[in-house]
N, C-alpha and C. Protein backbone atom coordinates (compact mmCIF):
# COMPACT_ATOMS: atom_id res chain seq x y z
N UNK A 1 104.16 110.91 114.97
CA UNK A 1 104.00 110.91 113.53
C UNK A 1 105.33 110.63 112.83
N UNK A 2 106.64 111.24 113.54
CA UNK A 2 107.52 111.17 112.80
C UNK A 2 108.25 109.36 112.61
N UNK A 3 107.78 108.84 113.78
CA UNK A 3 108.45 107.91 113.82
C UNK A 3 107.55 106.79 113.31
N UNK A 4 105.77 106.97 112.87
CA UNK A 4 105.28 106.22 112.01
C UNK A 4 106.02 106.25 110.32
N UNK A 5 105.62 107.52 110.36
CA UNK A 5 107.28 107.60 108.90
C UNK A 5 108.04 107.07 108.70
N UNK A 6 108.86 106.69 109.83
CA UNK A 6 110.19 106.38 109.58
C UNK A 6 109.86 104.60 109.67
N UNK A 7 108.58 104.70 110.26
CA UNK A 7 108.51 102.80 109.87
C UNK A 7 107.77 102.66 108.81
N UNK A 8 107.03 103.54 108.37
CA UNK A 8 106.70 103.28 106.92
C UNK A 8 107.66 103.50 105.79
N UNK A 9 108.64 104.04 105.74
CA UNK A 9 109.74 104.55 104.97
C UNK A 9 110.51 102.89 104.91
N UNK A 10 110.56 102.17 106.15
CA UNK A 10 111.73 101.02 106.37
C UNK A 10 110.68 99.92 105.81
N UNK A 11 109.19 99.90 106.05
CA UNK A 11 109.03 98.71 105.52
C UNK A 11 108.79 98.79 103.94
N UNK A 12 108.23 100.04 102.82
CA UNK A 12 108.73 100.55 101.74
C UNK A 12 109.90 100.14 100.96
N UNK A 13 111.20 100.14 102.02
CA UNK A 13 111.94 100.08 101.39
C UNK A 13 112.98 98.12 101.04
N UNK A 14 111.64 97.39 102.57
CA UNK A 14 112.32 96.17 102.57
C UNK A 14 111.23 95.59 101.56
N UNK A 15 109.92 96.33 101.46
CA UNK A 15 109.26 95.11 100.31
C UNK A 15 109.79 95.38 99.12
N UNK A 16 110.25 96.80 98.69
CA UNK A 16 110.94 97.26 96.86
C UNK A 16 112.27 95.95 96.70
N UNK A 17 113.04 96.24 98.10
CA UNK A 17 114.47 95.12 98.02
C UNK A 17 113.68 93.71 97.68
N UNK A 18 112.83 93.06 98.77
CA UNK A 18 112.81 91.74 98.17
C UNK A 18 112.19 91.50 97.19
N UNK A 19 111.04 92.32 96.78
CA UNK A 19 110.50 92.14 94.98
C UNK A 19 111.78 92.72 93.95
N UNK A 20 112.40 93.12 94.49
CA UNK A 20 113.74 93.33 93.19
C UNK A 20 114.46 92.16 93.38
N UNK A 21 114.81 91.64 94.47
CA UNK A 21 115.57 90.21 94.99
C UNK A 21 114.91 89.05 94.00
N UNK A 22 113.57 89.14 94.59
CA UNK A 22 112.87 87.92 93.94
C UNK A 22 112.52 87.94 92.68
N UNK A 23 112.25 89.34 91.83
CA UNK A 23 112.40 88.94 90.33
C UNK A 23 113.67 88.88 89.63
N UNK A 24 114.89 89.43 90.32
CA UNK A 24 116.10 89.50 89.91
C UNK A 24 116.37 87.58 89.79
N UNK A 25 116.47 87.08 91.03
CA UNK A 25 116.48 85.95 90.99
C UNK A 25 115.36 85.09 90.01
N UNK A 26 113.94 85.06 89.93
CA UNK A 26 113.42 84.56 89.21
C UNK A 26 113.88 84.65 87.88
N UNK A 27 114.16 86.07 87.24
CA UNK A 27 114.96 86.15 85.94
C UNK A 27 116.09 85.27 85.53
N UNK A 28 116.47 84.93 86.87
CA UNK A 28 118.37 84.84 86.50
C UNK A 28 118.10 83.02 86.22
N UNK A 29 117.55 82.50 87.21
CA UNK A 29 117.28 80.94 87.36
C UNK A 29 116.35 80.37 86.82
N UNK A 30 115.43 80.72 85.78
CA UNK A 30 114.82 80.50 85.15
C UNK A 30 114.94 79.48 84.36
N UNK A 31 113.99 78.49 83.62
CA UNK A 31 114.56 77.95 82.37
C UNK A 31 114.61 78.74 81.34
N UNK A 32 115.66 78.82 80.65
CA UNK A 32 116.54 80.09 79.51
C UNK A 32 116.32 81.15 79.93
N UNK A 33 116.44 81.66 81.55
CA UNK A 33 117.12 82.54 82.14
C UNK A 33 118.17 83.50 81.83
N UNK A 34 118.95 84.16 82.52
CA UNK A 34 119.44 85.03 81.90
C UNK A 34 121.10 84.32 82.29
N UNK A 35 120.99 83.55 83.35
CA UNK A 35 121.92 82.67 83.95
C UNK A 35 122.53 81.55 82.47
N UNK A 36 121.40 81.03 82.23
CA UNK A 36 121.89 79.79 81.29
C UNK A 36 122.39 80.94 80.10
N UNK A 37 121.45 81.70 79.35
CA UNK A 37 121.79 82.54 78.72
C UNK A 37 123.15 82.77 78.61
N UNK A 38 123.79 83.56 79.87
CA UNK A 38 124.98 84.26 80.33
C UNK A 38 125.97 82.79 79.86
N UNK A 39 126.00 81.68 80.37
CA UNK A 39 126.68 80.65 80.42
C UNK A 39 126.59 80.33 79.07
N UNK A 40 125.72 80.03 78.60
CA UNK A 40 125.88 79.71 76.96
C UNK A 40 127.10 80.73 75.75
N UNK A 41 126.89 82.19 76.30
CA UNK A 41 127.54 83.13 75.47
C UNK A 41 128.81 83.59 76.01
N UNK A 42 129.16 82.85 76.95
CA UNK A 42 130.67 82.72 77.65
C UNK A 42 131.30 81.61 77.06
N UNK A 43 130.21 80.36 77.04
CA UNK A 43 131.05 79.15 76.77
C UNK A 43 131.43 79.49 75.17
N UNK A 44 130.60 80.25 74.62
CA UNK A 44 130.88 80.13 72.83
C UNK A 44 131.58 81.01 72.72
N UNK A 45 131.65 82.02 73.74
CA UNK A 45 132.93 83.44 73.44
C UNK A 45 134.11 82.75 73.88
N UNK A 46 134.33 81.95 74.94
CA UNK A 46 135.82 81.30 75.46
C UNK A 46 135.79 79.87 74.11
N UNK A 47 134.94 79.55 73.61
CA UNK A 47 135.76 78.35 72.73
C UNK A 47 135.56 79.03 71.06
N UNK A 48 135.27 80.17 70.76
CA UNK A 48 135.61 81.44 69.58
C UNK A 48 136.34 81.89 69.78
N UNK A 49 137.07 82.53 70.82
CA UNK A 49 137.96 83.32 70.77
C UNK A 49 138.97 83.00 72.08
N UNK A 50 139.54 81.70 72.70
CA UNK A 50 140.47 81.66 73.72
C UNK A 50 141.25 82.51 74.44
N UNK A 51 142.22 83.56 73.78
CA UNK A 51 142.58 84.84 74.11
C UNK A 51 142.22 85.87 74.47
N UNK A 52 140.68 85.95 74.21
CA UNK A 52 139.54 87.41 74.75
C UNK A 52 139.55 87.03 75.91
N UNK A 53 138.85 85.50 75.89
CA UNK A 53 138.81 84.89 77.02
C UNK A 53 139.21 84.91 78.33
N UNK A 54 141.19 84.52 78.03
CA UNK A 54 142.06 84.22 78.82
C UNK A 54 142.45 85.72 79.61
N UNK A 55 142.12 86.74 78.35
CA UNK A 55 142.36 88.58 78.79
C UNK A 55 141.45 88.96 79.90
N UNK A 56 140.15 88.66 79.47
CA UNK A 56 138.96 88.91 80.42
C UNK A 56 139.11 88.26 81.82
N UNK A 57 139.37 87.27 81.59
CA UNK A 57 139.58 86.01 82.99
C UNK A 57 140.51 86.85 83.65
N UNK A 58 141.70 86.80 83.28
CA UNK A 58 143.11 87.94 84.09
C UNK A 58 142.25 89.45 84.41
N UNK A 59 142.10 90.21 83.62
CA UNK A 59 141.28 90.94 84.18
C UNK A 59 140.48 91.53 85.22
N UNK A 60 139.49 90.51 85.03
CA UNK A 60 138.70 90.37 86.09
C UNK A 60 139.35 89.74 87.28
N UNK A 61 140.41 89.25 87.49
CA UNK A 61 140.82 88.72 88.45
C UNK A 61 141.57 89.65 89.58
N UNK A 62 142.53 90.62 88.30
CA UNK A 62 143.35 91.59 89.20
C UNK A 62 142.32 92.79 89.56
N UNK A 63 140.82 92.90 88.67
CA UNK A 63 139.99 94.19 89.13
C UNK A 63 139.53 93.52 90.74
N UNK A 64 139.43 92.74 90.96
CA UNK A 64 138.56 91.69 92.26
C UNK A 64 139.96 92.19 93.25
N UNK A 65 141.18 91.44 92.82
CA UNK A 65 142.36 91.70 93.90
C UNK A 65 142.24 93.28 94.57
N UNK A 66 142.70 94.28 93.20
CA UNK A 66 142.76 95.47 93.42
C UNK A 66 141.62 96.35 94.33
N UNK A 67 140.12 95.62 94.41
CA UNK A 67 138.71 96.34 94.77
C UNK A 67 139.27 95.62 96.11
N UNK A 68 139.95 94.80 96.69
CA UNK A 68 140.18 93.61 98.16
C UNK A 68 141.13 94.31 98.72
N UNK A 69 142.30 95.25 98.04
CA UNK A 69 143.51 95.98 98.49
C UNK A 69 142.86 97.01 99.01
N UNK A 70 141.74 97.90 98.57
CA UNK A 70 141.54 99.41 98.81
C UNK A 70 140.61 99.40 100.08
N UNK A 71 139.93 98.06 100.94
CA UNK A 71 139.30 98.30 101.57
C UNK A 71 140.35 98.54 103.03
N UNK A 72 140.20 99.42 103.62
CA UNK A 72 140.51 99.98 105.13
C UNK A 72 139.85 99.51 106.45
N UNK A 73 140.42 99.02 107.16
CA UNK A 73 140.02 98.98 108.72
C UNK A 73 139.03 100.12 109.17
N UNK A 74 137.58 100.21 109.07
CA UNK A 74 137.30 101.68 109.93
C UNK A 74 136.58 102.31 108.64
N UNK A 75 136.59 101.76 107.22
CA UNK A 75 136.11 102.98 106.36
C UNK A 75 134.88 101.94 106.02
N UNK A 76 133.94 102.31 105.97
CA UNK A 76 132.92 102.01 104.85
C UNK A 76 132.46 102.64 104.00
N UNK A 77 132.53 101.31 102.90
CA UNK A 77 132.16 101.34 101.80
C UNK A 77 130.86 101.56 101.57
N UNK A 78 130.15 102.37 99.95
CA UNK A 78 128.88 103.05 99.88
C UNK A 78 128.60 102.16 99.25
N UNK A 79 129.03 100.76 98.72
CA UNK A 79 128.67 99.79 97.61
C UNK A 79 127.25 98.88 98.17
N UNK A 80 127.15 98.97 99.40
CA UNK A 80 125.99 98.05 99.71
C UNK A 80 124.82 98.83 100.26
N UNK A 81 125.34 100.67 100.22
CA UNK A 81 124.03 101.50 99.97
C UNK A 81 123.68 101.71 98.31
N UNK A 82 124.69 101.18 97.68
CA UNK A 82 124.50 101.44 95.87
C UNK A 82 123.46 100.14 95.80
N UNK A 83 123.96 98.75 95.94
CA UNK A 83 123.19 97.51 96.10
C UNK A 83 121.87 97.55 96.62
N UNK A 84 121.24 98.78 98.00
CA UNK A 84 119.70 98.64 98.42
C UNK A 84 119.16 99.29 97.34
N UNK A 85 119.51 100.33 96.73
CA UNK A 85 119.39 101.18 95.78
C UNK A 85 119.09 100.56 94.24
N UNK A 86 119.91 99.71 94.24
CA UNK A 86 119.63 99.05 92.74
C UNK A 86 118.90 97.73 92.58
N UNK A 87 118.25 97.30 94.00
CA UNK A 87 117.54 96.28 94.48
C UNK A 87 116.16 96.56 94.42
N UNK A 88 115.98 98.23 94.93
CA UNK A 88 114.99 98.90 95.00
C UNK A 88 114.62 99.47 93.84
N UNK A 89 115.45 99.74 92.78
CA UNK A 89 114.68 100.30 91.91
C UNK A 89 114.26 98.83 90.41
N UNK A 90 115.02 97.37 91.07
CA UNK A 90 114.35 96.47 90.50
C UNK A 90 113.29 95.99 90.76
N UNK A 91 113.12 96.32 91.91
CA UNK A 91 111.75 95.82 92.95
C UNK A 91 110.63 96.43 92.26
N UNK A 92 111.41 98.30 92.25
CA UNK A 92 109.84 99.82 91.35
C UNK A 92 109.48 98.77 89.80
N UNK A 93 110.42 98.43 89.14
CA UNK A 93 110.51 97.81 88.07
C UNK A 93 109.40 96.45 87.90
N UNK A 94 109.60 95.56 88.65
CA UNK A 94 109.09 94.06 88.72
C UNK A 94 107.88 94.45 89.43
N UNK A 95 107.43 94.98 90.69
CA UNK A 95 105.92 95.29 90.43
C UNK A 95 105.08 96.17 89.39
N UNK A 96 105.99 97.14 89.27
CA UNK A 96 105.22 98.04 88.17
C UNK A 96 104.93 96.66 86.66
N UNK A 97 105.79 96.42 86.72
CA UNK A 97 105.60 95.34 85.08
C UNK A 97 104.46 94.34 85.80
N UNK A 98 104.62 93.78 87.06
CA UNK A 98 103.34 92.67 87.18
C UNK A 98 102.12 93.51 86.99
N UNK A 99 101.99 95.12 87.59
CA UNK A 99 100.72 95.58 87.65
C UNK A 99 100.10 95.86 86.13
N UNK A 100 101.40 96.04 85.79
CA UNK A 100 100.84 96.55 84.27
C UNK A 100 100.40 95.62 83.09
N UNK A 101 101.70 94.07 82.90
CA UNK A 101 101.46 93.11 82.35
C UNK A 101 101.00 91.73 82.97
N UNK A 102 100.59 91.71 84.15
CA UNK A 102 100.45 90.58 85.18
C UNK A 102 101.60 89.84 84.99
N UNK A 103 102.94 89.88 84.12
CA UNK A 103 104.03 88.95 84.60
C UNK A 103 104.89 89.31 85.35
N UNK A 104 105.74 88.52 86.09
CA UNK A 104 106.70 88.81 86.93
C UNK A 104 107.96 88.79 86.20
């Protein structure tokens, strides 16, 4: 019994990931997606304001370096148990909305 559990628990948790995968992605690549979206209100924030811009760009560059310095030989990181986690609760999300509104 215990170990039917534990395969019902794993396949639970790989269909929530790829229905969060696949509406995450359907959202993002869409036509007027959240992708083009995103790109549209970057391109008009970097040619409004060049300097927010140029701040954010540096920014984000040394937060990326600094997150590349802290990783250790031997330690793992909880970021890609945070990632099944936030995959899964887009997955609870995107079926619950198809069951409820039939869209994805």
């Amino acid at each position: 019994m215990k170990q039917f559990l534990t395969v019902l628990e794993s396949l639970i948790t790989i269909v929530l990931v790829l229905a969060g995968l696949a509406g995450i992605s359907y959202r993002t690549f869409r036509d007027g997606g959240w992708f083009m979206q995103g790109v549209g209100k970057m391109a008009d924030a970097y040619l409004s304001y060049p300097l927010v811009g140029l701040a954010a760009t540096v920014l984000a560059v040394l937060a990326i370096r600094s997150w590349h310095g802290r990783r250790q030989l031997g330690h793992r990181s909880k970021i890609f148990d945070y990632l099944v986690y936030l995959f899964m609760a887009a997955g609870i999300y995107f079926i619950g909305s198809y069951i409820l509104t039939g869209k994805f």
